[in-house]
Protein backbone atom coordinates (compact mmCIF):
# COMPACT_ATOMS: atom_id res chain seq x y z
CA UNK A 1 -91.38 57.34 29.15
CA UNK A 2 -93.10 56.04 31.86
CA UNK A 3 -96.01 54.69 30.08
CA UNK A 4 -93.62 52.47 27.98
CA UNK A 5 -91.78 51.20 30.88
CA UNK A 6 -94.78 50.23 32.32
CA UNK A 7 -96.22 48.78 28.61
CA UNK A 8 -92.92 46.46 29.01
CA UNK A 9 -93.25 45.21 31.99
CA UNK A 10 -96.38 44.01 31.18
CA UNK A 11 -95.43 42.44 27.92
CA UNK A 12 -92.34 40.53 29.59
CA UNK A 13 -94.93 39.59 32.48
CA UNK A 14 -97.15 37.69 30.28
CA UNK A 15 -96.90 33.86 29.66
CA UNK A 16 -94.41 33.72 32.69
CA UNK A 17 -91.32 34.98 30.12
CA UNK A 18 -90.12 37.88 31.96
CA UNK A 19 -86.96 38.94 30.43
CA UNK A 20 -87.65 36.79 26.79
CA UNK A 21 -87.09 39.18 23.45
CA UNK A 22 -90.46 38.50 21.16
CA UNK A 23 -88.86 41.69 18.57
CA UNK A 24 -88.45 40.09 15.62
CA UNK A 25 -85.12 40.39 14.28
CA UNK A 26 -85.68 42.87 11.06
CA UNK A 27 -88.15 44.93 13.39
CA UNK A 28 -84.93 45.18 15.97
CA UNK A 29 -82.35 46.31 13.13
CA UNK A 30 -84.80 48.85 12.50
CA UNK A 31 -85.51 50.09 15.86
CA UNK A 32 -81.80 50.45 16.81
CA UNK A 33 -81.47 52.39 13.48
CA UNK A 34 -83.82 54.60 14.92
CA UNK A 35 -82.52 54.66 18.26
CA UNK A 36 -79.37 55.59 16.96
CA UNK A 37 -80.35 58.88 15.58
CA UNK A 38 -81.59 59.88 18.99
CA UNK A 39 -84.60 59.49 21.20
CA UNK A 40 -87.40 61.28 19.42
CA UNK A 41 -89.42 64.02 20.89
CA UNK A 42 -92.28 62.56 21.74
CA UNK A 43 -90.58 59.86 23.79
CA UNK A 44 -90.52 62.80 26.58
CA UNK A 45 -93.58 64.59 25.83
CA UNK A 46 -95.67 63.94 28.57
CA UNK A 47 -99.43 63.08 27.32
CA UNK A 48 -101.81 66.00 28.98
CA UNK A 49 -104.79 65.09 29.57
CA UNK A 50 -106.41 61.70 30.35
CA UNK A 51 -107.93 60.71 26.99
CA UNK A 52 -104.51 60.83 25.69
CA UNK A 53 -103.19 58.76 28.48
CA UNK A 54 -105.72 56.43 27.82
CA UNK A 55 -105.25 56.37 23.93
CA UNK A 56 -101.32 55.55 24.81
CA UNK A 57 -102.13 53.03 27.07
CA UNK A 58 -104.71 51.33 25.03
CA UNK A 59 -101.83 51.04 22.23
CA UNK A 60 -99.48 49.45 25.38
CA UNK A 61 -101.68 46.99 25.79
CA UNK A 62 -102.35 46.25 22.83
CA UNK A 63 -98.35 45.25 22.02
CA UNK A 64 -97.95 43.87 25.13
CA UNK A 65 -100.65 41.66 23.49
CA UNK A 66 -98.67 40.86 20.65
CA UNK A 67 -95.32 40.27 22.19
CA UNK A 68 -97.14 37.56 24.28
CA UNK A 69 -98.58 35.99 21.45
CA UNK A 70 -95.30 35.93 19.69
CA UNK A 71 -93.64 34.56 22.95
CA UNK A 72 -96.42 32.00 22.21
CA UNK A 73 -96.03 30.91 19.01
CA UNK A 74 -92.48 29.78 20.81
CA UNK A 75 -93.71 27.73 22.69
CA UNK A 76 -94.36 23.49 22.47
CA UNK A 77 -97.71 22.73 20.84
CA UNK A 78 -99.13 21.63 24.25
CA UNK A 79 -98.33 24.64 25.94
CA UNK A 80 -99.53 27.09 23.60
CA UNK A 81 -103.31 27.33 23.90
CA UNK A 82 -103.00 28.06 27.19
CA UNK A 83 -100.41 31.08 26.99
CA UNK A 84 -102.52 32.37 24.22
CA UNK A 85 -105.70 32.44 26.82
CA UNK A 86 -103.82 33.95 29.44
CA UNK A 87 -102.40 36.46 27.13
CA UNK A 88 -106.03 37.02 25.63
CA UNK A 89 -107.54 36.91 29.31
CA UNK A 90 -105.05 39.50 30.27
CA UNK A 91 -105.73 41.76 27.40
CA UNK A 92 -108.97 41.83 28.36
CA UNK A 93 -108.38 42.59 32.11
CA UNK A 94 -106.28 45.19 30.70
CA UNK A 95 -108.62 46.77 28.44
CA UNK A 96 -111.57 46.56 31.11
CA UNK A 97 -109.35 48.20 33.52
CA UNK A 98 -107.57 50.87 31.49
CA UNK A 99 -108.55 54.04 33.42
CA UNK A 100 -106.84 52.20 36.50
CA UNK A 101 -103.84 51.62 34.95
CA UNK A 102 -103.49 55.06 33.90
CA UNK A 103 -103.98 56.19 37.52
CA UNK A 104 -101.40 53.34 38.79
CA UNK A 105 -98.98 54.74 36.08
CA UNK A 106 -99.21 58.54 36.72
CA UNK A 107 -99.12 57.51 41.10
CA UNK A 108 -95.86 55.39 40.38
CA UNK A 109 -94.45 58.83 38.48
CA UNK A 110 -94.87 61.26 41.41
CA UNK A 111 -92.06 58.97 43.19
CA UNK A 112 -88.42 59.95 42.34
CA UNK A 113 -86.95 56.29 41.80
CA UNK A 114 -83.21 57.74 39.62
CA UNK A 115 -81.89 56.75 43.40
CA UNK A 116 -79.97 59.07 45.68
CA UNK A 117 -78.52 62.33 44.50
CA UNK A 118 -74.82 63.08 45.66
């Protein structure tokens, strides 16, 4: 779970559209289908060992990617070149630095952040 939360806030970060849906509608319909039936197991299977962290957090990145570029292809004709070169610059970065971002992500889990408990 936390990989994903992280994987978002990456994908809403790029092209400065933080908050912006890029799901295509049909894609949507089918996720809340799914979502419907319950979260699925492996949403709270932790990965074990780092090659499977990595492995998830290669495929993050690699929507994030694609959520960016779709936020592109909303965008005016002028401004679209350069959101796709930040998105590709970023993907990049991201990819180059992927044993990092693992590290970040499993640091940011040993913090309890549900809030106080009553």
């Amino acid at each position: 779970m936390k990989q994903f939360i992280l994987g978002a806030m990456l994908a809403a970060g790029l092209c400065g559209m933080a908050g912006a849906q890029s799901t295509p509608p049909e894609v949507a319909k089918q996720q809340e289908r799914e979502i419907a039936r319950g979260e699925p197991a492996r949403w709270l299977k932790d990965d074990r060992g780092m090659q499977a962290q990595v492995a998830t957090k290669r495929k993050e990145i690699g929507a994030a990617l694609n959520e960016a570029l779709n936020d592109c292809k909303k965008m005016s004709k002028s401004e679209r070149g350069d959101c796709v070169k930040e998105a590709r610059a970023t993907y990049k970065q991201d990819m180059a630095n992927v044993r990092e971002l693992v590290a970040q992500s499993n640091e940011l889990g040993k913090y309890d952040t549900a809030g106080p408990s009553e």
